[in-house]
Protein backbone atom coordinates (compact mmCIF):
# COMPACT_ATOMS: atom_id res chain seq x y z
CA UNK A 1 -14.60 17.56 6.53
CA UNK A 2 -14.62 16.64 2.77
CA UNK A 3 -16.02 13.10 2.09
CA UNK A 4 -17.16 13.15 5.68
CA UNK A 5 -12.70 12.32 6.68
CA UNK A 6 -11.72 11.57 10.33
CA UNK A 7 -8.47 10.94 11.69
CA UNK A 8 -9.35 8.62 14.70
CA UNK A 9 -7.27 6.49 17.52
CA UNK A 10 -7.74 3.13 18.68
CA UNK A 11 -5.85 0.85 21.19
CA UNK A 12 -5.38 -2.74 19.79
CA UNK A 13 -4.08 -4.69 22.65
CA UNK A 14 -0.93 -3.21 23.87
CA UNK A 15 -0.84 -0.48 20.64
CA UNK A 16 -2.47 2.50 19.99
CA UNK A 17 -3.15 2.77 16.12
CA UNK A 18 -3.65 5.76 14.12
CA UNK A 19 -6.32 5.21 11.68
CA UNK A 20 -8.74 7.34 8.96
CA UNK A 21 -11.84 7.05 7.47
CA UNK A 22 -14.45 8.72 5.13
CA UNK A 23 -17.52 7.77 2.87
CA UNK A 24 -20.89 7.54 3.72
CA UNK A 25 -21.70 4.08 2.37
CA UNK A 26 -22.54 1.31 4.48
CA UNK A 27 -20.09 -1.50 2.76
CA UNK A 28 -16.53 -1.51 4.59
CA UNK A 29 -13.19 -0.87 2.58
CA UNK A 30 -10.31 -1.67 4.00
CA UNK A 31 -7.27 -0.19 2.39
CA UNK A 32 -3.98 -0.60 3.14
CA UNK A 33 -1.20 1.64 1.74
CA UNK A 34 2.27 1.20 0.77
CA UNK A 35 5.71 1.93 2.02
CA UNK A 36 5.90 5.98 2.75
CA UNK A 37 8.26 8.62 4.71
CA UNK A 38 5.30 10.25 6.72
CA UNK A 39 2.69 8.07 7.98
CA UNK A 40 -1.29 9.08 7.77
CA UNK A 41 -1.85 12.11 10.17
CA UNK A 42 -2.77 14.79 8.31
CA UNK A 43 -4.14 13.26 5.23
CA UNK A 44 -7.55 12.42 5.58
CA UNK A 45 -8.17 15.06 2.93
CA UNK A 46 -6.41 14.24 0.19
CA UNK A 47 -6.70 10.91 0.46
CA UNK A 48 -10.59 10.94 1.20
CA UNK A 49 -10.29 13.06 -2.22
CA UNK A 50 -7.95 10.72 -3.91
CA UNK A 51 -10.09 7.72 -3.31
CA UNK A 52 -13.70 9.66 -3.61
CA UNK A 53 -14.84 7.43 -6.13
CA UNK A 54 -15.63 4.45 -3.34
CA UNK A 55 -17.05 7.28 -0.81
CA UNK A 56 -20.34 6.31 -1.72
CA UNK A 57 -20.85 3.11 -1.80
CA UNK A 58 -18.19 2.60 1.05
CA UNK A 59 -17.02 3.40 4.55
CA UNK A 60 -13.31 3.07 4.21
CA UNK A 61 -10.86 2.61 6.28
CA UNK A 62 -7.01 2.99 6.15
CA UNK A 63 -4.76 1.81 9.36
CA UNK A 64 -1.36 3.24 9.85
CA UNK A 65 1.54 0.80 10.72
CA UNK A 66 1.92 0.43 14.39
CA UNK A 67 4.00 3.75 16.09
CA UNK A 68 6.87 1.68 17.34
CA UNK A 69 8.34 -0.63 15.72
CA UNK A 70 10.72 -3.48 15.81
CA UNK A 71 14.18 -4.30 13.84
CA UNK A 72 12.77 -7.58 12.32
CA UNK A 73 9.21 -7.13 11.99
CA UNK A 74 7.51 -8.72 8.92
CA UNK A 75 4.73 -8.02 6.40
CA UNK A 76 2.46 -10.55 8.55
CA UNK A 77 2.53 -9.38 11.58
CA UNK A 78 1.56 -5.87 9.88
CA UNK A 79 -1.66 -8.24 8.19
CA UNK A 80 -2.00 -9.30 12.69
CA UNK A 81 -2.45 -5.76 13.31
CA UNK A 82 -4.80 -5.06 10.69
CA UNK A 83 -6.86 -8.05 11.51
CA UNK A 84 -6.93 -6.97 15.47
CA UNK A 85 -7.84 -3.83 14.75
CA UNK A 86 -10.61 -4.82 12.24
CA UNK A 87 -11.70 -7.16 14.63
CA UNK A 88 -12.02 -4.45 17.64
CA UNK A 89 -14.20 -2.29 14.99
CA UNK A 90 -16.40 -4.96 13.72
CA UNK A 91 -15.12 -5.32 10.69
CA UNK A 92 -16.12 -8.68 8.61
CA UNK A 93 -16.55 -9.50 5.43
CA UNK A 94 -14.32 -6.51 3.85
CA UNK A 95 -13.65 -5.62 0.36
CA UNK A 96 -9.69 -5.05 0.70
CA UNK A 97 -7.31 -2.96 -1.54
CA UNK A 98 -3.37 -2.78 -1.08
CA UNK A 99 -0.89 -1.20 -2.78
CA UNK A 100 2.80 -1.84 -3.10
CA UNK A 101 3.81 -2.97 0.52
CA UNK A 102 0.59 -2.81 1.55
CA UNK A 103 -0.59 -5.45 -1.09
CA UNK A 104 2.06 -7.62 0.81
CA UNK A 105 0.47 -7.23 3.87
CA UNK A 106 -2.92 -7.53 2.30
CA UNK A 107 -2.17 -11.15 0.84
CA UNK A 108 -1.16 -12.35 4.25
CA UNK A 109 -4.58 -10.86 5.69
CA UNK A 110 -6.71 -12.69 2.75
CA UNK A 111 -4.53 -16.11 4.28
CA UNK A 112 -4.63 -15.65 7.86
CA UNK A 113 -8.06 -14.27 8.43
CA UNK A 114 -9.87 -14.96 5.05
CA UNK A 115 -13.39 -14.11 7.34
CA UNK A 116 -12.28 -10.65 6.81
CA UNK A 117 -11.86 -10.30 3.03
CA UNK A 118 -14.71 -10.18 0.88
CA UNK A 119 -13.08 -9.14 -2.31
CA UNK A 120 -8.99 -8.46 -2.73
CA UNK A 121 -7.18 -6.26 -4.55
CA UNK A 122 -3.60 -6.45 -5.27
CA UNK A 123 -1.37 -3.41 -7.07
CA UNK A 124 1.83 -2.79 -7.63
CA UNK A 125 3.39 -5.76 -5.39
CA UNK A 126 4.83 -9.08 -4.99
CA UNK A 127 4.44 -12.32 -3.43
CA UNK A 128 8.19 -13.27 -3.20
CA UNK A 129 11.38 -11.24 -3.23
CA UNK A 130 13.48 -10.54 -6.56
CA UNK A 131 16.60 -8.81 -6.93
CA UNK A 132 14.94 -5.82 -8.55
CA UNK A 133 13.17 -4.85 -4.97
CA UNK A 134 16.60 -6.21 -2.67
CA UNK A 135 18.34 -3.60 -4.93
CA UNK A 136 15.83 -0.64 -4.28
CA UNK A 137 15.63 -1.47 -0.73
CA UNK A 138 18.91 -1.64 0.30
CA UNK A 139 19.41 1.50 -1.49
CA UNK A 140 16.41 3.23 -0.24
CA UNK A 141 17.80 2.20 3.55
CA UNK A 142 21.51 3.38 3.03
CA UNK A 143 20.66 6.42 2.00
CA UNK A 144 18.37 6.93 5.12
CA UNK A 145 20.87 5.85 7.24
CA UNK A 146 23.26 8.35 6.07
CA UNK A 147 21.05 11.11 5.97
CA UNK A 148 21.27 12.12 2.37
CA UNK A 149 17.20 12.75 2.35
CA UNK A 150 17.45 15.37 -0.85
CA UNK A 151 19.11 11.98 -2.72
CA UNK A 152 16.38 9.42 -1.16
CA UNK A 153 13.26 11.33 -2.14
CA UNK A 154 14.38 12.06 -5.56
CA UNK A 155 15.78 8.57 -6.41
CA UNK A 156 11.96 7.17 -4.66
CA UNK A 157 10.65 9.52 -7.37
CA UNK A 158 12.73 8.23 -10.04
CA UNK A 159 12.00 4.72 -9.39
CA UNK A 160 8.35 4.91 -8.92
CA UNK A 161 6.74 7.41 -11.53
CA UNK A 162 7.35 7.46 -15.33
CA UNK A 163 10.13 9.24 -16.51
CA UNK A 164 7.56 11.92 -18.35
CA UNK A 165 6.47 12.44 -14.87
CA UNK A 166 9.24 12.74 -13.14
CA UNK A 167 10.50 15.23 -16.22
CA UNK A 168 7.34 17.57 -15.69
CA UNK A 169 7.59 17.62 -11.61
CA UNK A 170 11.17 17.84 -11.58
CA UNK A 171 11.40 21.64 -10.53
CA UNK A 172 9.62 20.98 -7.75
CA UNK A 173 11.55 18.51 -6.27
CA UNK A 174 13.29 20.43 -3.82
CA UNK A 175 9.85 21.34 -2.32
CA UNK A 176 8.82 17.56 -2.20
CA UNK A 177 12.37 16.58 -0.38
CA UNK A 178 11.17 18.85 2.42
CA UNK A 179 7.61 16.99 2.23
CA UNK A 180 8.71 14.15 1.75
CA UNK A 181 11.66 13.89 4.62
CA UNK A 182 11.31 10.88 7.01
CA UNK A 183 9.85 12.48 10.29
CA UNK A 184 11.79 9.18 11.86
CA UNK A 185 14.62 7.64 10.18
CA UNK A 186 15.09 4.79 11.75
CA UNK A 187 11.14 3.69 11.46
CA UNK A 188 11.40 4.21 7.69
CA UNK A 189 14.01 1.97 7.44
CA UNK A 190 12.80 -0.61 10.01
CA UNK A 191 9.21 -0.67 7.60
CA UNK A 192 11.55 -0.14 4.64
CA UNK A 193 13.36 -3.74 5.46
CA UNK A 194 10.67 -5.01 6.22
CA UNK A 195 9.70 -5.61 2.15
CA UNK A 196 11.85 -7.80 2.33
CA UNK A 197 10.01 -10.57 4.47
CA UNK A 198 6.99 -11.54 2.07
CA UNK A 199 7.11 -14.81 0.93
CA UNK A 200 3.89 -15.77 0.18
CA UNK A 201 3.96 -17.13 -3.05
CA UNK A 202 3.89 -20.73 -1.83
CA UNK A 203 0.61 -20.25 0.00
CA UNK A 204 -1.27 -17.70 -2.56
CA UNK A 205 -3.52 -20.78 -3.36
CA UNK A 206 -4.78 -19.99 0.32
CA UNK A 207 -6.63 -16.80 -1.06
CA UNK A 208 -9.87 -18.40 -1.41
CA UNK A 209 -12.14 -14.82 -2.44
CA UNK A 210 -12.02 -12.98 -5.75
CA UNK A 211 -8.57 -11.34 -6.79
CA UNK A 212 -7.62 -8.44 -9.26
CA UNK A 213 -4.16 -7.66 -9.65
CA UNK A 214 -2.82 -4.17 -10.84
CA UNK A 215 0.73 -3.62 -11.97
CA UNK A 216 2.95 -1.64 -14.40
CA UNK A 217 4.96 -3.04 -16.92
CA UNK A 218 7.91 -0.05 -15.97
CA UNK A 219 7.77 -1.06 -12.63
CA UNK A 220 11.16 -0.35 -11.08
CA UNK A 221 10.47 -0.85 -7.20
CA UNK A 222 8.81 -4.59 -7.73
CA UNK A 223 8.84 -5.31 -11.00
CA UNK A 224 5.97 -5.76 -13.28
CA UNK A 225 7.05 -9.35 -13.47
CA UNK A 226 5.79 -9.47 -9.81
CA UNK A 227 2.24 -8.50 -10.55
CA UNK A 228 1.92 -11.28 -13.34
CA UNK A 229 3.50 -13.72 -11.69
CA UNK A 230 0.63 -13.15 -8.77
CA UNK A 231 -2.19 -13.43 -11.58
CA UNK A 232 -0.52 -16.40 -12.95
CA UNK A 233 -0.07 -18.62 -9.55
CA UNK A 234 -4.24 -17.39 -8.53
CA UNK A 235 -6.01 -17.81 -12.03
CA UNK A 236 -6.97 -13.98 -11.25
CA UNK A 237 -8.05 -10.72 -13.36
CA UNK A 238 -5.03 -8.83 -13.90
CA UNK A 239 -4.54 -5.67 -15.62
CA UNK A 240 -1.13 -4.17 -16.32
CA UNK A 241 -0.52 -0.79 -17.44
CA UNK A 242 2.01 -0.30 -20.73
CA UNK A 243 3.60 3.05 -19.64
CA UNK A 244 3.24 3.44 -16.00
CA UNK A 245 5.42 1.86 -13.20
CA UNK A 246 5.20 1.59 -9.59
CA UNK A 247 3.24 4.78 -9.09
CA UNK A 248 0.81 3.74 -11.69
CA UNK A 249 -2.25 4.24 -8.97
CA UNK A 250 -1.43 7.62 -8.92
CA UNK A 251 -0.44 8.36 -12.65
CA UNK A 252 -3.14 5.80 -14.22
CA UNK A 253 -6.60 8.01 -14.39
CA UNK A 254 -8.52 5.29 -14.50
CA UNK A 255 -6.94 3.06 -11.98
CA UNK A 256 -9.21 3.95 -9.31
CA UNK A 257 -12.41 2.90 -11.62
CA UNK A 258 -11.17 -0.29 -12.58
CA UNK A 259 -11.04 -1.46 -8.23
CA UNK A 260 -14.18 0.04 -7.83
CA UNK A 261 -15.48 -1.38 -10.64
CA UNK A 262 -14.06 -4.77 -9.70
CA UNK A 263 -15.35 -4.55 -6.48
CA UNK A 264 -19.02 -3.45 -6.40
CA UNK A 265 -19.44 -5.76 -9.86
């Protein structure tokens, strides 16, 4: 399996968690991703591929969100099941590296349990709500809940990548609304909602371990705003990037060298 991959199981208390991991390092990575329509099976990969730069120097691991979940659950208790399942593994002392949502969830893990974090990263998010990301939600969740998946994927498209992206992959859009298509509706708005519960600005002076923040200045899911108003509040790094929005860890080519910079430096 390239970058030595695994898609692995494990039962945290009452849950059973789907989880991946690759690299050959001996340092543990924990990263946490965003907001998405399929989940992790099945990419170990491309992601392993994605994020080869830290294979390495690291053994990483990604965690799924739990497989059933609850109208009303939050961004912390997402950061709870992270922690227990880090816990069950061993995992201390973790360099840790979330994006959009899961940069949410990653703040609240750097509060709670700040005995797991080593070293934070923080892309593409926010610490409190704006009107930008109520906007995008409640749109992203309507159109879920009536079905129109061809119109969800493409707007998610149009609101996360540059527009000379979106330009250039536009022919194949049809082809990434079958991809792309919530395997459970109801789940992806559930997780979708629940963007909406992190309010952590107020305690960010809890993060005690070394920050960098990430964002894009044509952020249209969060705001760039969001990301420099993170950096502001911690004293952090921060770099923003000019022409990229909220995909910018996919579109930037060196995004993935500045974390790993960051975080072996």
């Amino acid at each position: 399996m390239i970058y030595n991959a695994k898609e692995l199981k494990l039962n945290v208390q009452d849950l059973q968690l789907d989880y991946l991991t690759f690299g050959s390092g001996t340092k543990p990575l924990v990263m946490i991703q965003g907001l998405n329509t399929r989940g992790i099976k099945g990419a170990a990969p491309s992601l392993a591929y994605m994020y080869r730069i830290f294979a390495k120097d690291y053994k990483v691991y990604l965690f799924d969100r739990r497989p059933v979940v609850q109208e009303g659950i939050t961004v912390r208790d997402m950061a709870s099941d992270i922690a227990a399942a880090m816990d069950l593994l061993g995992i201390t002392n973790a360099d840790v590296f979330g994006v959009s949502q899961g940069g949410m969830i990653a703040q609240y893990l750097a509060i709670d349990r700040p005995d797991l974090v080593k070293k934070l990263v923080l892309a593409v998010t926010l610490s409190r709500n704006n009107d930008t990301v109520k906007q995008v939600v409640s749109s992203w969740t309507q159109m879920a809940e009536q079905g129109a998946m061809k119109e969800l994927v493409a707007d998610m498209a149009e609101k996360m990548y540059s527009d000379a992206y979106v330009k250039r992959y536009r022919p194949f859009m049809p082809l990434l609304t079958m991809l792309q298509k919530p395997k459970d509706v109801e789940r992806f708005v559930i997780l979708a909602k629940a963007c909406l519960t992190c309010n952590a600005y107020d305690v960010l002076d809890h993060i005690k371990c070394p920050v960098l923040v990430l964002g894009g200045r044509q952020d249209k899911v969060v705001t760039g705003a969001a990301s420099e108003e993170i950096a502001a509040k911690l004293g952090c790094n921060i770099h923003m990037y000019d022409r990229f929005g909220h995909a910018a860890y996919e579109e930037a080519k060196d995004f993935n060298r500045i974390v790993y910079d960051f975080l072996i430096g």
